[in-house]
C-alpha atoms as a PDB file:
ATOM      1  CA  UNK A   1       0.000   0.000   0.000  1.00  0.00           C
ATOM      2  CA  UNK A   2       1.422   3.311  -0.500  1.00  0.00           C
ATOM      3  CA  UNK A   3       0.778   6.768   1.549  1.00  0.00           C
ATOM      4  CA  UNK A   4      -2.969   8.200   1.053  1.00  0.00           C
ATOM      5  CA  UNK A   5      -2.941  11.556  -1.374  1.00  0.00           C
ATOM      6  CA  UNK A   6      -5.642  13.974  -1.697  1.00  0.00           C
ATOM      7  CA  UNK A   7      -6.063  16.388  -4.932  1.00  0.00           C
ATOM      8  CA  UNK A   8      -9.137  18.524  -5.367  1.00  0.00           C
ATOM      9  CA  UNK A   9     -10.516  19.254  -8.920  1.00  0.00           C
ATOM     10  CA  UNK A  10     -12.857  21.946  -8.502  1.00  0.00           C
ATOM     11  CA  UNK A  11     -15.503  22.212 -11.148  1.00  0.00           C
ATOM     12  CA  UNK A  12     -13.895  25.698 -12.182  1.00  0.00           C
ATOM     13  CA  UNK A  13     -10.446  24.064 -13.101  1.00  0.00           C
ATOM     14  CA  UNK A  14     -12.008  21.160 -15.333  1.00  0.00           C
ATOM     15  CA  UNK A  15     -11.361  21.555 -18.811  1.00  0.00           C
ATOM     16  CA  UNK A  16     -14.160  22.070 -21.108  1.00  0.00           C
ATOM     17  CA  UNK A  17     -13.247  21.772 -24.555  1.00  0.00           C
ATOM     18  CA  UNK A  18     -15.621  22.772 -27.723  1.00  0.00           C
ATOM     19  CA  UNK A  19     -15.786  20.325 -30.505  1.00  0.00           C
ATOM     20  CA  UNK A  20     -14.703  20.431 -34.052  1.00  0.00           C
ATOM     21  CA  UNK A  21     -18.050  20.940 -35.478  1.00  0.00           C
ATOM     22  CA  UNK A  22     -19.256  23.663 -32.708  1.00  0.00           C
ATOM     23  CA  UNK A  23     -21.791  21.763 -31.610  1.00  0.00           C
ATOM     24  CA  UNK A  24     -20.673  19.900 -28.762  1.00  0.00           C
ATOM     25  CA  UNK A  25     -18.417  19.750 -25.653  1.00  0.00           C
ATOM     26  CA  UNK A  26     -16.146  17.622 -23.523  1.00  0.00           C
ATOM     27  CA  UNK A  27     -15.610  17.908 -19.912  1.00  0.00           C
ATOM     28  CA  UNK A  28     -12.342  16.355 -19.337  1.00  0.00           C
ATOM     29  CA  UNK A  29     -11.789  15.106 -15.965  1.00  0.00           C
ATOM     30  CA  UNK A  30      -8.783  12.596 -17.167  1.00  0.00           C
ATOM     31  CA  UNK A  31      -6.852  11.693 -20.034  1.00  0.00           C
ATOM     32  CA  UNK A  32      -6.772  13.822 -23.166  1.00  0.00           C
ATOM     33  CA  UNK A  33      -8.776  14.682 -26.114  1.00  0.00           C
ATOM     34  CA  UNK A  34      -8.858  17.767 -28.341  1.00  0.00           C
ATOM     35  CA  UNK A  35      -5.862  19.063 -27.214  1.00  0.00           C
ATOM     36  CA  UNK A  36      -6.952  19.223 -23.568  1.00  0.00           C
ATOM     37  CA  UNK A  37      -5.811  17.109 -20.682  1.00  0.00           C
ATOM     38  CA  UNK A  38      -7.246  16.519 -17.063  1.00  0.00           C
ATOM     39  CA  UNK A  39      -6.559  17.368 -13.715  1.00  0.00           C
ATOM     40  CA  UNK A  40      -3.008  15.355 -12.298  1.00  0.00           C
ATOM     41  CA  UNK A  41      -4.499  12.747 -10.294  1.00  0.00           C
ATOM     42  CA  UNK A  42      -2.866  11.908  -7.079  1.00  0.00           C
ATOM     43  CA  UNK A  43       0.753  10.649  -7.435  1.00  0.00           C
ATOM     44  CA  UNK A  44       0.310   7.071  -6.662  1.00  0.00           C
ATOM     45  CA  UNK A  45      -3.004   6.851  -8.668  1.00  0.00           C
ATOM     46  CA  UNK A  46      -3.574   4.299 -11.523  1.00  0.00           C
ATOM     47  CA  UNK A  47      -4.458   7.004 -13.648  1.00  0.00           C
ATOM     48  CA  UNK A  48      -0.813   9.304 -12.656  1.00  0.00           C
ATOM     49  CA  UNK A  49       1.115   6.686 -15.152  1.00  0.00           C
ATOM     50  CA  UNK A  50      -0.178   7.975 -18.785  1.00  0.00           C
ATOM     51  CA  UNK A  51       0.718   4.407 -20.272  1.00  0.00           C
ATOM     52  CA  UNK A  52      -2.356   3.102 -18.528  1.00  0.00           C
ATOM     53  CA  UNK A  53      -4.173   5.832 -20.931  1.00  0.00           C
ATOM     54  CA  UNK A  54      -7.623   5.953 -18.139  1.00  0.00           C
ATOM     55  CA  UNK A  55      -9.839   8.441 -19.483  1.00  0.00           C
ATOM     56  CA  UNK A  56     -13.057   9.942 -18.331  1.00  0.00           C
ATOM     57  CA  UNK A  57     -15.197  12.485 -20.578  1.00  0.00           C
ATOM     58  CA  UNK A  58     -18.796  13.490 -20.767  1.00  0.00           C
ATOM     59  CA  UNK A  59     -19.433  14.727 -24.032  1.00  0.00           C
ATOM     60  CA  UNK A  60     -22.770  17.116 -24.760  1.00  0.00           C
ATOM     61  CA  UNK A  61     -23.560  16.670 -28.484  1.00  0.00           C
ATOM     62  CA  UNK A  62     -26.695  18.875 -29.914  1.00  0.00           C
ATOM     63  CA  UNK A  63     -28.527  17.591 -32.886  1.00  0.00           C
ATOM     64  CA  UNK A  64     -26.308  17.160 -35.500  1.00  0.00           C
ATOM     65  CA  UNK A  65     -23.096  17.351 -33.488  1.00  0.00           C
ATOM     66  CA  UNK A  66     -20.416  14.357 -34.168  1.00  0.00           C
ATOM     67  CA  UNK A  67     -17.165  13.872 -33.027  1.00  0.00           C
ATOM     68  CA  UNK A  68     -15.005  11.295 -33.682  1.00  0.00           C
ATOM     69  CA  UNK A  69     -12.780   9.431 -30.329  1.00  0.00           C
ATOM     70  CA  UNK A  70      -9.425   8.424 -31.222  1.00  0.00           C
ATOM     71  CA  UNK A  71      -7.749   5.414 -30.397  1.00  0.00           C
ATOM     72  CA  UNK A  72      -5.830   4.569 -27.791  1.00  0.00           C
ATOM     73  CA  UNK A  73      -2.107   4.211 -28.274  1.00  0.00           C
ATOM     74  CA  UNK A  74      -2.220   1.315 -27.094  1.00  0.00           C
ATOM     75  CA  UNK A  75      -4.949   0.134 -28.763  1.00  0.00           C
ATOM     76  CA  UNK A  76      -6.831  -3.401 -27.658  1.00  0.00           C
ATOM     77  CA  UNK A  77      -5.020  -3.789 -24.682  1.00  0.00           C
ATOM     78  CA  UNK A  78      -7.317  -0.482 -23.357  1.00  0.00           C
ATOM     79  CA  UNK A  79     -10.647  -1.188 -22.124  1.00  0.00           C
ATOM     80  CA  UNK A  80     -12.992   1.616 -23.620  1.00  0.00           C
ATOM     81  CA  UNK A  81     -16.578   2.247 -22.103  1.00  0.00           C
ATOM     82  CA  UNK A  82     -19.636   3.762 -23.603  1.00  0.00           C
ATOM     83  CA  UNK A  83     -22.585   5.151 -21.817  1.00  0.00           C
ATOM     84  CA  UNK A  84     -25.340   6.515 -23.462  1.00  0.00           C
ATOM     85  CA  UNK A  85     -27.002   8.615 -20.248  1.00  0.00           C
ATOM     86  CA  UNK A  86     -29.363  11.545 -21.611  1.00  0.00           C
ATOM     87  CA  UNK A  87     -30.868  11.957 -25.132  1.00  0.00           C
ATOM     88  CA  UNK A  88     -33.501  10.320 -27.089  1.00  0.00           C
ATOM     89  CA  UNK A  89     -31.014   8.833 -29.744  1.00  0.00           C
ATOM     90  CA  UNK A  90     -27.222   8.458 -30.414  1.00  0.00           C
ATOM     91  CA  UNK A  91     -25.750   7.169 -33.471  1.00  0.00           C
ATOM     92  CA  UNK A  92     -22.069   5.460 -32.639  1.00  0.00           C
ATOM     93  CA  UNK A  93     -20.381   4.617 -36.504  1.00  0.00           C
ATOM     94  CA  UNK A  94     -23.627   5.068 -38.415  1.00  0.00           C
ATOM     95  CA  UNK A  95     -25.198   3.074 -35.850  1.00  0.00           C
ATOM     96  CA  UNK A  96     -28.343   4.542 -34.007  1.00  0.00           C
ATOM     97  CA  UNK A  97     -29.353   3.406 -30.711  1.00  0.00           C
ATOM     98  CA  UNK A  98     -32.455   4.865 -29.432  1.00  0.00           C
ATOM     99  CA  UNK A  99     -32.377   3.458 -25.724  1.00  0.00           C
ATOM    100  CA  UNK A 100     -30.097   4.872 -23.140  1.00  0.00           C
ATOM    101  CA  UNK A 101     -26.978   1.793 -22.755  1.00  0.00           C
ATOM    102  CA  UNK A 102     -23.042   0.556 -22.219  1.00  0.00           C
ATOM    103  CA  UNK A 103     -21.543  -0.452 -25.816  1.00  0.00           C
ATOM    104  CA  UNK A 104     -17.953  -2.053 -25.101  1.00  0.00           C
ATOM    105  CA  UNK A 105     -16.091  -0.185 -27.973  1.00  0.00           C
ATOM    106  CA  UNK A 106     -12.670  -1.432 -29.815  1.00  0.00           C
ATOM    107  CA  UNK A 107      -9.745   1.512 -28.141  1.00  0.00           C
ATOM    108  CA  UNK A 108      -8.010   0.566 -31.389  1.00  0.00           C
ATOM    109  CA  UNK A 109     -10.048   2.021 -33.473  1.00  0.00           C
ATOM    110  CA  UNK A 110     -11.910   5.377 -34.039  1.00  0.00           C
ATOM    111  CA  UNK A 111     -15.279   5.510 -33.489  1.00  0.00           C
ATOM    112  CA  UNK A 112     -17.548   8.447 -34.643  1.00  0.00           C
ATOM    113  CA  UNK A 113     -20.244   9.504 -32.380  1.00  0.00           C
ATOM    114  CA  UNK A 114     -23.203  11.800 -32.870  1.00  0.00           C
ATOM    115  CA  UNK A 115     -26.620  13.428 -32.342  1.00  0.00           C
ATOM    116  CA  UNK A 116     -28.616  12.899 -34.910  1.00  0.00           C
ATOM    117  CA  UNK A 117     -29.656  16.261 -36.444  1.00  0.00           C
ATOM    118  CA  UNK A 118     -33.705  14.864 -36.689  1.00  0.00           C
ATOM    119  CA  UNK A 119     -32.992  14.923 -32.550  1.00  0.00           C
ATOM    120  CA  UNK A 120     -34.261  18.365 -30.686  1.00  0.00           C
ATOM    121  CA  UNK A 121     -32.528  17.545 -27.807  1.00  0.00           C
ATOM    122  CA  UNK A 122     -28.788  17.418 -26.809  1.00  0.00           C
ATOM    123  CA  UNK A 123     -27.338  13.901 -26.519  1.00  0.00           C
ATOM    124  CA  UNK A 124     -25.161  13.034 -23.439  1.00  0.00           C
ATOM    125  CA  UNK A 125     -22.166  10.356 -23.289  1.00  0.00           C
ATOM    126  CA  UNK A 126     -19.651   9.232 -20.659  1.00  0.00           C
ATOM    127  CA  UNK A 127     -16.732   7.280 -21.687  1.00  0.00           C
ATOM    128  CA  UNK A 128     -14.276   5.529 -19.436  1.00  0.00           C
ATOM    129  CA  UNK A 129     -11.083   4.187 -20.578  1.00  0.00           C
ATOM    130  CA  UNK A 130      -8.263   2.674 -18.913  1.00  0.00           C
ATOM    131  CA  UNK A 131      -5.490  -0.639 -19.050  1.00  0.00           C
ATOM    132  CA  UNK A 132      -7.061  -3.008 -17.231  1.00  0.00           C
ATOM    133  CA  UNK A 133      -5.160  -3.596 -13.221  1.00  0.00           C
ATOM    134  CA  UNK A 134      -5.178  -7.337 -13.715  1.00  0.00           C
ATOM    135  CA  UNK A 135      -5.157  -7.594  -9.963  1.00  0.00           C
ATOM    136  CA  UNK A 136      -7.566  -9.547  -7.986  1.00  0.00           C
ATOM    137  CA  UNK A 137     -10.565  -6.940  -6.507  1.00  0.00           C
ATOM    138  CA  UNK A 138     -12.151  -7.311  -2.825  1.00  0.00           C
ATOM    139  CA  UNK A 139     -14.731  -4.689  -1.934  1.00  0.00           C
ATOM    140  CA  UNK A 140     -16.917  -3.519   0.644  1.00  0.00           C
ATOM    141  CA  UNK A 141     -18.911  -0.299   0.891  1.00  0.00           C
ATOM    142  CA  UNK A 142     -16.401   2.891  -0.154  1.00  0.00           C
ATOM    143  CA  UNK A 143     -13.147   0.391  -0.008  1.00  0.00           C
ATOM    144  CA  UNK A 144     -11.309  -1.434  -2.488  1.00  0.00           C
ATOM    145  CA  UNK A 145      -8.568  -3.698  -2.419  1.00  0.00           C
ATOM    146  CA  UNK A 146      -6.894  -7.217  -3.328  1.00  0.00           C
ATOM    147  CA  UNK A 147      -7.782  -8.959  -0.341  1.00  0.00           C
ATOM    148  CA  UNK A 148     -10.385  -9.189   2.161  1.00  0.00           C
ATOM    149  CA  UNK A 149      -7.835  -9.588   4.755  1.00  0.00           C
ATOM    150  CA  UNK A 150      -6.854  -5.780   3.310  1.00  0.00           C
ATOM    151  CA  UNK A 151     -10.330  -4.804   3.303  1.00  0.00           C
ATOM    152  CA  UNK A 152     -10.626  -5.770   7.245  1.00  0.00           C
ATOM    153  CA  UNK A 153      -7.539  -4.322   7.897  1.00  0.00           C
ATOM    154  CA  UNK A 154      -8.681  -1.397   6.098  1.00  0.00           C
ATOM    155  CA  UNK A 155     -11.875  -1.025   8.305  1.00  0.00           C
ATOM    156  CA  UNK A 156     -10.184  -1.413  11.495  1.00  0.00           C
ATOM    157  CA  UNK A 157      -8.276   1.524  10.687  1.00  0.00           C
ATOM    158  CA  UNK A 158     -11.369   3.383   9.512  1.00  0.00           C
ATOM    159  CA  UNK A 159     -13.002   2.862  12.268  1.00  0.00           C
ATOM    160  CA  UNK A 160      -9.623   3.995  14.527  1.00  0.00           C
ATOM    161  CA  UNK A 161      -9.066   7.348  12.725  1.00  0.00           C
ATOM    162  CA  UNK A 162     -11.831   8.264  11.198  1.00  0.00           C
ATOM    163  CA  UNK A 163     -11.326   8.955   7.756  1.00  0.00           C
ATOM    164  CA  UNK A 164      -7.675   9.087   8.876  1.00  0.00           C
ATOM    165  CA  UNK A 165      -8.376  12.113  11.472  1.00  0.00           C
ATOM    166  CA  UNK A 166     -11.528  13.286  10.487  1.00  0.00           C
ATOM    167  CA  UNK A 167     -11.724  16.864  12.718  1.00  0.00           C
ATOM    168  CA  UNK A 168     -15.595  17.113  12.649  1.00  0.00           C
ATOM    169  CA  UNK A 169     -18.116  16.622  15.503  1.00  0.00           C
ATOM    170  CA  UNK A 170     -20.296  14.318  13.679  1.00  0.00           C
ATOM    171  CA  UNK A 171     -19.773  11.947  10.611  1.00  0.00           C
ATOM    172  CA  UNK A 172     -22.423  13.396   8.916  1.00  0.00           C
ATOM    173  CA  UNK A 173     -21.538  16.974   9.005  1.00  0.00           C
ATOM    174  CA  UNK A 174     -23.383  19.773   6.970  1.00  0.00           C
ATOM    175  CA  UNK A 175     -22.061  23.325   7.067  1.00  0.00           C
ATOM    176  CA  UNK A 176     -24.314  26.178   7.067  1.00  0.00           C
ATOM    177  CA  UNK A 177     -25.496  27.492   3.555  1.00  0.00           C
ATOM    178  CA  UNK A 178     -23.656  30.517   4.586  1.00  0.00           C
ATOM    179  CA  UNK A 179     -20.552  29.068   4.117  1.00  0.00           C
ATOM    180  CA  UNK A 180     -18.746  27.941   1.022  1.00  0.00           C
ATOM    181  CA  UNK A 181     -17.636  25.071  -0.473  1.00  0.00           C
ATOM    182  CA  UNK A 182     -14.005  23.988   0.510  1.00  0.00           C
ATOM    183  CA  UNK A 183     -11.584  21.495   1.073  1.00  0.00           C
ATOM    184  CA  UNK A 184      -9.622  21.133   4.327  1.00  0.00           C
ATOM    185  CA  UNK A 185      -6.275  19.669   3.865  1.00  0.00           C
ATOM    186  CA  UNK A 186      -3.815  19.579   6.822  1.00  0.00           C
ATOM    187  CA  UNK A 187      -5.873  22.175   8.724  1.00  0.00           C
ATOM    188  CA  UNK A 188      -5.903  24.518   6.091  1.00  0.00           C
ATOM    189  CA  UNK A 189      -8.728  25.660   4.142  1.00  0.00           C
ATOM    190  CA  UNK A 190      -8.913  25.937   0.366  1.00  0.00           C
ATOM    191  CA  UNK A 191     -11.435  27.112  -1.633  1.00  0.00           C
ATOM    192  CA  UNK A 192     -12.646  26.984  -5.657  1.00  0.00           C
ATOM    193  CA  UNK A 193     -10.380  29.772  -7.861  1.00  0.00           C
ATOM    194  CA  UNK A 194     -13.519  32.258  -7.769  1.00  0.00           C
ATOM    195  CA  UNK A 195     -15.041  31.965  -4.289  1.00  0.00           C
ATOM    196  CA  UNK A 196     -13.264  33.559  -1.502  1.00  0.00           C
ATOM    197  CA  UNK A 197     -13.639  32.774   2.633  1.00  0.00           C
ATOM    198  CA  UNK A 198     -16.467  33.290   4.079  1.00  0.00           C
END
């Protein structure tokens, strides 16, 4: 196991990329597409060695927005996700599907995605991509780890330190509208680029 890390990617730093066509965006919260990259991830993170390519965008596509996902440079050996999640139809190469749904695609290959123009409503799709860990998985609740002798050890410590020190009265805590959102990190407070303290 290696040290916990903690990064925060506030919704103001995201990149937000336009797409070729005009009519359509990605919100890139890893990997890279259209010249934009996302966030570094925590040091010890799958997703902080590039060669294991993970990717997550949500693309917004209006009617008669396309835009075509490149392959992976490492092509099959990349697992490459496709949810369809809002929109009444969404052709993926020349292929309509008119039920929301997970298509497996080929990270080898392009694959041209798009709103049908007939649609009067934008289309919505989440991709995840990443090398597969090839490690055995044990899970409970929020953890996740190899083994459940991990996972127990894992919960004993939870349940010792509280989220490793958690400095709040209750485990449930709400804040008072009043106050903004923020991140405490070693007893400091930090705060999204355009919000200030309260």
């Amino acid at each position: 196991m290696v040290e916990p890390a903690f990064v925060m990617h506030w919704s103001e730093d995201i990149p937000r990329v336009v797409t070729p066509d005009g009519l359509g965006s990605v919100t890139v919260w890893a990997g890279t597409i259209l010249g934009a990259s996302g966030l570094q991830p925590t040091p010890h993170s799958w997703a902080a060695d590039p060669d294991n390519e993970v990717a997550v965008w949500h693309i917004t596509l209006s009617p008669g927005g396309v835009l075509i996902l490149p392959s992976a440079r490492f092509g099959k050996v990349i697992n490459r996700g496709l949810y369809f999640v809002e929109g009444s139809s969404l052709s993926v190469s020349e292929r309509i599907y008119s039920t929301r749904k997970h298509l497996t695609l080929n990270a080898a290959s392009t694959v041209q995605i798009g709103n049908p123009a007939t649609n009067d409503e934008a289309t919505e799709v989440l991709i995840l991509q990443g090398r597969p860990i090839n490690e055995p998985v044990a899970k409970r609740g929020p953890f996740v780890m190899n083994t459940q002798q991990e996972i127990q050890s894992t919960i004993s410590e939870f349940r010792r330190t509280r989220f490793g020190g958690w400095t709040w009265p209750r485990d449930d805590m709400v804040f008072p509208l009043e106050k903004s959102k923020f991140a405490l990190v070693d007893g400091v407070e930090y705060f999204p680029p355009t919000e200030v303290a309260q």
